[in-house]
Protein backbone atom coordinates (compact mmCIF):
# COMPACT_ATOMS: atom_id res chain seq x y z
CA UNK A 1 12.83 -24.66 29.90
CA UNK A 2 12.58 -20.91 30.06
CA UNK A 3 15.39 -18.25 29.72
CA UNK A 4 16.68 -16.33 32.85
CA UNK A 5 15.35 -13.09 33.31
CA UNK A 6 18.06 -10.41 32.88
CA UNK A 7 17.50 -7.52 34.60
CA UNK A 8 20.16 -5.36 32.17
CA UNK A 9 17.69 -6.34 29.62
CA UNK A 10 15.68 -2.98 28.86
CA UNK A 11 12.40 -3.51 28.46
CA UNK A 12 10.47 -2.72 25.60
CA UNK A 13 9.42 1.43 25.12
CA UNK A 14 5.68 1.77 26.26
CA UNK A 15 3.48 1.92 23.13
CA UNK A 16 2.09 5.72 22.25
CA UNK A 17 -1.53 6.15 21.15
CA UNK A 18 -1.93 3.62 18.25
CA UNK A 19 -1.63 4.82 14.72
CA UNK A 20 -5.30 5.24 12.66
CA UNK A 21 -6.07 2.52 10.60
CA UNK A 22 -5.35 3.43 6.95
CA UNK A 23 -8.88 3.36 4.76
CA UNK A 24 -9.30 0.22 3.26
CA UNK A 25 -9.59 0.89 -0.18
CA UNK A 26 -6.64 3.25 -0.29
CA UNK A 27 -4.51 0.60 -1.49
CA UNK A 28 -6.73 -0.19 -4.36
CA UNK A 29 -7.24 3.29 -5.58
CA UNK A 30 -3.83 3.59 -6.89
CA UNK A 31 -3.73 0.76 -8.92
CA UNK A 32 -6.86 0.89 -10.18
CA UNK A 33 -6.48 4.52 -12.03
CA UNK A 34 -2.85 3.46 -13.17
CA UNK A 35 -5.37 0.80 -14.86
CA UNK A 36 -7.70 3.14 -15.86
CA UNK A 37 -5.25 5.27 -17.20
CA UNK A 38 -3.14 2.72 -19.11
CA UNK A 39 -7.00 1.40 -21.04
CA UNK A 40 -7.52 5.15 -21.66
CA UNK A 41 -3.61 5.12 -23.47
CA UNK A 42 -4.32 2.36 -25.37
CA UNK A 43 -8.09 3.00 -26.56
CA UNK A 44 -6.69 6.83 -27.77
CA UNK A 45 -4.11 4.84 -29.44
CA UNK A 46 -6.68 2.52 -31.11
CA UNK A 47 -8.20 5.25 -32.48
CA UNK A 48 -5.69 7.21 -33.54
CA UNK A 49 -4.09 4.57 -35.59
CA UNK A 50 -7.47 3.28 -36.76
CA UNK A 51 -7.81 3.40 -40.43
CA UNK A 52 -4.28 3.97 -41.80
């Protein structure tokens, strides 16, 4: 059984020129330096405490 059409209904706005894709890997990038950068924290603090 379908729903009436209602003609006070507004339709939906026409869609503009679509958006460009986002690169892929730019949601890895991120993440992966915060990584990066939280090894590099904790192998300078390795070494700095190393020994005493």
């Amino acid at each position: 059984m379908c729903a009436p059409f209602n003609p006070l209904r507004s339709a939906p706005p026409p869609r503009t020129a679509p958006s460009p894709p986002e690169p892929f890997m730019s949601r890895y990038v991120a993440p992966l330096s915060f990584t990066l950068a939280a090894v590099w924290v904790a192998v300078v603090f390795v070494l700095a405490g190393g020994g005493h």
